[in-house]
N, C-alpha and C. Protein backbone atom coordinates (compact mmCIF):
# COMPACT_ATOMS: atom_id res chain seq x y z
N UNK A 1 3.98 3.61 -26.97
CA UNK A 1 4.62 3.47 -25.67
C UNK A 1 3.64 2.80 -24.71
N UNK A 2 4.05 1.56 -23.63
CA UNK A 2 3.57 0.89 -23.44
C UNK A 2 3.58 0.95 -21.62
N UNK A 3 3.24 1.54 -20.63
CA UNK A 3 2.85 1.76 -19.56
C UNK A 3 2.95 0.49 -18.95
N UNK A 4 4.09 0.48 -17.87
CA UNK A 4 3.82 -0.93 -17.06
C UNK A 4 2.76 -0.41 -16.39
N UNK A 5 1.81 -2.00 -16.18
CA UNK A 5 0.82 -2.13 -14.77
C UNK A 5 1.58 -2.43 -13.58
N UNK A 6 1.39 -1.53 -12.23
CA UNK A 6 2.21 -1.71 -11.31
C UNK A 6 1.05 -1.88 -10.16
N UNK A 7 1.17 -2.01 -9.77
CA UNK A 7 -0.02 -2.12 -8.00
C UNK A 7 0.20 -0.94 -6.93
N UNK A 8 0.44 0.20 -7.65
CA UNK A 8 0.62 1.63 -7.20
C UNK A 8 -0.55 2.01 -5.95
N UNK A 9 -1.45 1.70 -6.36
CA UNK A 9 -2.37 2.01 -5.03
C UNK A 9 -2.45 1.42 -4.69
N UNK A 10 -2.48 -0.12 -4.41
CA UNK A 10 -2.05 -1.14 -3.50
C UNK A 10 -1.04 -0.88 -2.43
N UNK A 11 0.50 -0.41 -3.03
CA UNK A 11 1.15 -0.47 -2.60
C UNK A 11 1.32 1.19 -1.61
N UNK A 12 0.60 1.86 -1.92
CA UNK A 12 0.08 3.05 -1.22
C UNK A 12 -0.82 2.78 -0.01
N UNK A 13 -1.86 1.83 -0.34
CA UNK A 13 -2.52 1.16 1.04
C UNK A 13 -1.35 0.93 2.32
N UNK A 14 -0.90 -0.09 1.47
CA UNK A 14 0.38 -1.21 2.53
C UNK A 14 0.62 0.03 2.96
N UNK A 15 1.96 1.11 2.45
CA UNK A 15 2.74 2.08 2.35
C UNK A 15 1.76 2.99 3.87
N UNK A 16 0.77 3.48 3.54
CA UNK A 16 -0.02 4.17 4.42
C UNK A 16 -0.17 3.71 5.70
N UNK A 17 -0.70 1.96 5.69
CA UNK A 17 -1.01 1.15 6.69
C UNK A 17 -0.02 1.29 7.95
N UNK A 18 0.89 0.96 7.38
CA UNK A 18 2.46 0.77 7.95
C UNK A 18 2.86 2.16 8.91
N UNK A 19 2.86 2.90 7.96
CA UNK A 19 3.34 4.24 8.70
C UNK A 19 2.17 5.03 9.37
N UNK A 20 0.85 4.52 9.53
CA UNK A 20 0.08 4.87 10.40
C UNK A 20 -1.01 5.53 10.02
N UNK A 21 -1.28 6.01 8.54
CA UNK A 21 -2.34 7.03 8.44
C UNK A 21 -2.78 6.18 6.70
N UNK A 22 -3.77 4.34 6.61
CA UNK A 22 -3.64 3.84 5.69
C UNK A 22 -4.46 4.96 4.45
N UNK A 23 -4.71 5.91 4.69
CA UNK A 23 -5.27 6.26 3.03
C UNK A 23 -4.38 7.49 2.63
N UNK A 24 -3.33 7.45 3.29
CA UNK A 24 -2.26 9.02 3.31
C UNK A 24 -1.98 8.81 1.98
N UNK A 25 -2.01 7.81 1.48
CA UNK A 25 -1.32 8.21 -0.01
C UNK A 25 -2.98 7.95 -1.39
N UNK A 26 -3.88 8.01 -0.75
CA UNK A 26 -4.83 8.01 -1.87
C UNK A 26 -5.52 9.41 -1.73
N UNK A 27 -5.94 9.92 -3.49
CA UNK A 27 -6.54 10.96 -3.66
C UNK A 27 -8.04 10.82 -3.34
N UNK A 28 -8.31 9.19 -3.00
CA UNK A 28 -10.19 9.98 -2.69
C UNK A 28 -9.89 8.22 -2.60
N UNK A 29 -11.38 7.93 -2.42
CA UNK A 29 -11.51 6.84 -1.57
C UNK A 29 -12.95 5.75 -2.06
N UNK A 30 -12.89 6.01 -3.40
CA UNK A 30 -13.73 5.42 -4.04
C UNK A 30 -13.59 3.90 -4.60
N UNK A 31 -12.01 4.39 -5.06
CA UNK A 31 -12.44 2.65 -5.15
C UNK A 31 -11.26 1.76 -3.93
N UNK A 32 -11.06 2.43 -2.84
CA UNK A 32 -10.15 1.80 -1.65
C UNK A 32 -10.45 0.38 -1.27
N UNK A 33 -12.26 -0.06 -1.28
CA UNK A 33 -11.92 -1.54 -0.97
C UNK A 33 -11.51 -2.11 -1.91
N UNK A 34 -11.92 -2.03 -3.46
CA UNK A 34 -11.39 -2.42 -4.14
C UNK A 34 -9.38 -2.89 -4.33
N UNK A 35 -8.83 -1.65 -4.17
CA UNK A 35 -7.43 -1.64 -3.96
C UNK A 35 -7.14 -2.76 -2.90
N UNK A 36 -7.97 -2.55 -1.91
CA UNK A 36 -7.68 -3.40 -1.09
C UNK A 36 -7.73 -5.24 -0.89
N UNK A 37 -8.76 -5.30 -1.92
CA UNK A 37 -9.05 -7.00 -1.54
C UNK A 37 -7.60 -7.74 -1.72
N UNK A 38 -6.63 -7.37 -2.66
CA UNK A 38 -5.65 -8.31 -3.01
C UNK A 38 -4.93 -8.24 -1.68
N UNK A 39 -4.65 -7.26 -0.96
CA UNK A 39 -3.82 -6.87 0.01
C UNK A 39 -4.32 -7.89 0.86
N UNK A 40 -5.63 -7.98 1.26
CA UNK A 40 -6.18 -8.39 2.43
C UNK A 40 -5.87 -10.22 2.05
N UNK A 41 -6.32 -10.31 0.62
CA UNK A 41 -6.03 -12.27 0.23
C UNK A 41 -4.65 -12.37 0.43
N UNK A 42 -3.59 -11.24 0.31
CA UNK A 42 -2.14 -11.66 0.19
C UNK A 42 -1.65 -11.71 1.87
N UNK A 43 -2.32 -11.36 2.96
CA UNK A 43 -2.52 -11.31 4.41
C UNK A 43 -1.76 -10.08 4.81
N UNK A 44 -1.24 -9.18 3.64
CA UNK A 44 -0.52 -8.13 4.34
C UNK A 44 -1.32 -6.90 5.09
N UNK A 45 -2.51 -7.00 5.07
CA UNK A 45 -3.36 -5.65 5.50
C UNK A 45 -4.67 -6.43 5.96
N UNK A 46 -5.39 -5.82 7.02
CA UNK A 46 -6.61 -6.03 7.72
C UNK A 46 -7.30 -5.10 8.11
N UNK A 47 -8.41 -5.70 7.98
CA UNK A 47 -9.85 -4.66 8.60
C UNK A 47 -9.44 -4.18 9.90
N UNK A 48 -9.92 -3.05 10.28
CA UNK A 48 -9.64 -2.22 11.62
C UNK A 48 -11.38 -2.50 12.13
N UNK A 49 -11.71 -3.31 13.25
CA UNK A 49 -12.79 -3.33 13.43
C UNK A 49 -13.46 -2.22 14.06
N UNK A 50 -14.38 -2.20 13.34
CA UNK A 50 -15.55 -0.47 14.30
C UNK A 50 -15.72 -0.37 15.96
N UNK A 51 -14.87 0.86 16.09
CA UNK A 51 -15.40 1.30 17.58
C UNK A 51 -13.46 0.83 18.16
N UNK A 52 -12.89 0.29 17.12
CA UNK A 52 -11.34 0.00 17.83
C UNK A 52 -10.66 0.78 18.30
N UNK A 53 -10.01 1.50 19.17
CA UNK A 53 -9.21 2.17 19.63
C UNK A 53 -7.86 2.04 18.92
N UNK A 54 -7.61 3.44 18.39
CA UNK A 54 -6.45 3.42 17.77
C UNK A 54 -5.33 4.53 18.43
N UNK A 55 -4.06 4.04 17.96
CA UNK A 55 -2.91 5.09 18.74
C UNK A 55 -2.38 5.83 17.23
N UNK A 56 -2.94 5.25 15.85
CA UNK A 56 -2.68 6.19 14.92
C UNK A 56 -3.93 6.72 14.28
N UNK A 57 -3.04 6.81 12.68
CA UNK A 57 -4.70 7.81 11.76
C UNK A 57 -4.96 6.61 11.27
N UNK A 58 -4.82 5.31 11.46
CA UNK A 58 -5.35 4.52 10.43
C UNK A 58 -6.78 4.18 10.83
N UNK A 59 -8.07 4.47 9.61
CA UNK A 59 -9.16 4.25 9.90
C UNK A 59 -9.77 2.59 9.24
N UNK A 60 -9.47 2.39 8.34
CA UNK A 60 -10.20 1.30 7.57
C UNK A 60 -9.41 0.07 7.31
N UNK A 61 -7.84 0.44 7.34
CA UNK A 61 -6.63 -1.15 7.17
C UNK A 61 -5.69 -0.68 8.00
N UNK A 62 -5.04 -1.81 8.92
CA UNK A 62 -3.72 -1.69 9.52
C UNK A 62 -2.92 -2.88 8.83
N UNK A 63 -2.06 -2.87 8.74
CA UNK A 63 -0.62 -3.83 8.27
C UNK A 63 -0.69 -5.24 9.20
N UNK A 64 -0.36 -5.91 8.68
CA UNK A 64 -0.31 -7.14 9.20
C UNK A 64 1.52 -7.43 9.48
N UNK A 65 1.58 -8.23 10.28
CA UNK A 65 2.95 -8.98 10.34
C UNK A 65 3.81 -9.02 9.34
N UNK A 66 2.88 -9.56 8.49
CA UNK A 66 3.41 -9.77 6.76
C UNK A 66 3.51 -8.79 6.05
N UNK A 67 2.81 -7.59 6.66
CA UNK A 67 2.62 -6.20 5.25
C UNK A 67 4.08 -5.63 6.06
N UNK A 68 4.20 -5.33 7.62
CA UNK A 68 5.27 -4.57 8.34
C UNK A 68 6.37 -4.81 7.88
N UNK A 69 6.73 -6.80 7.34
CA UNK A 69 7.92 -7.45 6.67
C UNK A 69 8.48 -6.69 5.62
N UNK A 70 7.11 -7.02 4.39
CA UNK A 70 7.21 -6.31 2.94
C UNK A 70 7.96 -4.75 3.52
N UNK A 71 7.04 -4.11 4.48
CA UNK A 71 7.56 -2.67 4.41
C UNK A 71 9.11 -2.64 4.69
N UNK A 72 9.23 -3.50 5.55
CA UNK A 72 11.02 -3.55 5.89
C UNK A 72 11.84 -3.82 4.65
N UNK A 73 11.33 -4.35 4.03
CA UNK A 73 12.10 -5.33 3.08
C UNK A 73 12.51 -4.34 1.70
N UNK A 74 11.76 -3.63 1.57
CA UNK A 74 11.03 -2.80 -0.03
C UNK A 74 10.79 -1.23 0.63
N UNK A 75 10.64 -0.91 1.21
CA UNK A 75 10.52 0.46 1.39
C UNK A 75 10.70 1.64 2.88
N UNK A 76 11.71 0.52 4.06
CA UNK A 76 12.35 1.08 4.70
C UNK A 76 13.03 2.43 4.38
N UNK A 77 13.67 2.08 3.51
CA UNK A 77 14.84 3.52 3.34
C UNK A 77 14.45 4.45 1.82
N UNK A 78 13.18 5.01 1.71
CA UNK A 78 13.16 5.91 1.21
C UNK A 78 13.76 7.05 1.25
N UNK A 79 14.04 7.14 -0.35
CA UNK A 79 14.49 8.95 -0.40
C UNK A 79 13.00 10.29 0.18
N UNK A 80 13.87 11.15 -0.18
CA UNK A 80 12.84 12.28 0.54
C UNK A 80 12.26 12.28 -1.21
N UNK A 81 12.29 12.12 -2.01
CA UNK A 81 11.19 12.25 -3.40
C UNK A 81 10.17 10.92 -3.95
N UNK A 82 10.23 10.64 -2.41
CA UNK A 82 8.79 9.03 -2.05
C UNK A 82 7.76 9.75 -1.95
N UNK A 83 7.31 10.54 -2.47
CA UNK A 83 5.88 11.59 -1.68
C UNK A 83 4.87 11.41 -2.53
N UNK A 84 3.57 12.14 -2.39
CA UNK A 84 2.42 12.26 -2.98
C UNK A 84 1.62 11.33 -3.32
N UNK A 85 0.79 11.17 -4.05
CA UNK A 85 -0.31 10.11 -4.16
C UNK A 85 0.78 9.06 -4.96
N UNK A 86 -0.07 7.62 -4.83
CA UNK A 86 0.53 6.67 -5.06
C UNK A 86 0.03 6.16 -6.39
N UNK A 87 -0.72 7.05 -7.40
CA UNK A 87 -0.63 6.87 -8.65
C UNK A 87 0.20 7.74 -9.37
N UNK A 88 0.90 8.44 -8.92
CA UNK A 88 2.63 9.10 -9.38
C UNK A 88 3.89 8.38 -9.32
N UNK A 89 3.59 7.49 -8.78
CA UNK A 89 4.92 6.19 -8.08
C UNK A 89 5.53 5.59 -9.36
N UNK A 90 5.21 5.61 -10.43
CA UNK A 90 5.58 4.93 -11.32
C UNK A 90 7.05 4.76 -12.01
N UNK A 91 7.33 6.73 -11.57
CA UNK A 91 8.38 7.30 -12.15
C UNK A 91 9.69 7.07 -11.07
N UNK A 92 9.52 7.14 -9.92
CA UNK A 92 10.15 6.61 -8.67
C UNK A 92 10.78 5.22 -8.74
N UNK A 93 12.39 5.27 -8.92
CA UNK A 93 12.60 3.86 -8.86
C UNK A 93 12.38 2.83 -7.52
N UNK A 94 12.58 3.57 -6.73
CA UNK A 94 12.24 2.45 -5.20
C UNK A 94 11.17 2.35 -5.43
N UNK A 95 10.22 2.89 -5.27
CA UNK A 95 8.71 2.55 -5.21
C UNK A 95 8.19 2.22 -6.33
N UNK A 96 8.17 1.94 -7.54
CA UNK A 96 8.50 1.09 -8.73
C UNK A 96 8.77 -0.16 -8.47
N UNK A 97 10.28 -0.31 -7.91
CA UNK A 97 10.76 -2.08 -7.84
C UNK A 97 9.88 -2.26 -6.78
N UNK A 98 9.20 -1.41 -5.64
CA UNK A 98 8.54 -2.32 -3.95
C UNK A 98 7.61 -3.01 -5.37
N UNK A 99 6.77 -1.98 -6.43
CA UNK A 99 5.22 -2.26 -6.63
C UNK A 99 5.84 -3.64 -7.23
N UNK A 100 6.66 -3.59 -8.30
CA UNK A 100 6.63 -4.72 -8.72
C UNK A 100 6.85 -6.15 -7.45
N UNK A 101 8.03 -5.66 -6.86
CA UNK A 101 7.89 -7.04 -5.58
C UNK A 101 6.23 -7.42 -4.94
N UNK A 102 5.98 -6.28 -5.00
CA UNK A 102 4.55 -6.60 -4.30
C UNK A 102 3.32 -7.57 -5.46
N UNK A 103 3.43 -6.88 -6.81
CA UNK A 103 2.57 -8.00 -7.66
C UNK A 103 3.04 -9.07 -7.42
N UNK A 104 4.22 -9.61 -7.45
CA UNK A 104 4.66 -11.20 -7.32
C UNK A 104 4.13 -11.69 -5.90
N UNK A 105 3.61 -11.13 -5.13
CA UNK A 105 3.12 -11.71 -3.66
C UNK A 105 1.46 -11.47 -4.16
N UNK A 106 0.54 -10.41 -4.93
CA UNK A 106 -0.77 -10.55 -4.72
C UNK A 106 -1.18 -11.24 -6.06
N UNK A 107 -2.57 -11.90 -5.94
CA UNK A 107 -3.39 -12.48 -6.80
C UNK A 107 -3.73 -11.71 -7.96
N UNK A 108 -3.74 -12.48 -9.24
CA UNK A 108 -3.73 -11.48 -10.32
C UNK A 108 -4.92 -10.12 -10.28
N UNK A 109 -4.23 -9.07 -10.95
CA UNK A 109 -4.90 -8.25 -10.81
C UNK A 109 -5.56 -7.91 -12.08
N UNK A 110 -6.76 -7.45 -12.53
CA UNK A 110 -7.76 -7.21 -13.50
C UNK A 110 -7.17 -6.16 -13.77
């Protein structure tokens, strides 16, 4: 049995960014820039510069123009069983089809 690759914590960044608190859906924070570079080359997510005044929890990425779109587009209308870390997402069909929409927008992933 053969496990799709999906961009699950990627799409947990965006997912987080968007709704205000970007690491709400990661279990620890080790490899976050990593997750992040594709986001940042695909222009949907950006650095929060140090010392910025914020009106949410987001500490390290906010959403871009382009990530707020994706979010409209792909994951506006979640069910209430969208929850928990974003390496569980797999089994979730909405958040499944966002990840896949979202690989077709970022740079290949390793």
């Amino acid at each position: 049995m053969t496990v799709e690759k999906l961009p699950l914590h990627e799409l947990g960044l965006l997912r987080g960014a968007v709704e205000g608190c970007d690491i709400r859906h990661f279990g620890s924070l080790l490899a976050l820039d990593w997750h992040a570079q594709p986001l940042l080359e695909a222009g949907l997510i950006a650095p929060i510069p140090a010392g910025a005044p914020r009106d949410d929890d987001c500490q390290f990425y906010e959403a871009t123009e382009a990530g707020h779109a994706f979010f409209a587009a792909h994951l506006e209308e979640l069910d209430g069983k969208a929850t928990g870390r974003a390496n569980c997402w797999h089994d979730h069909p909405q958040l499944a089809a966002a990840a896949r929409a979202l690989a077709r927008l970022l740079p290949e992933l390793p």
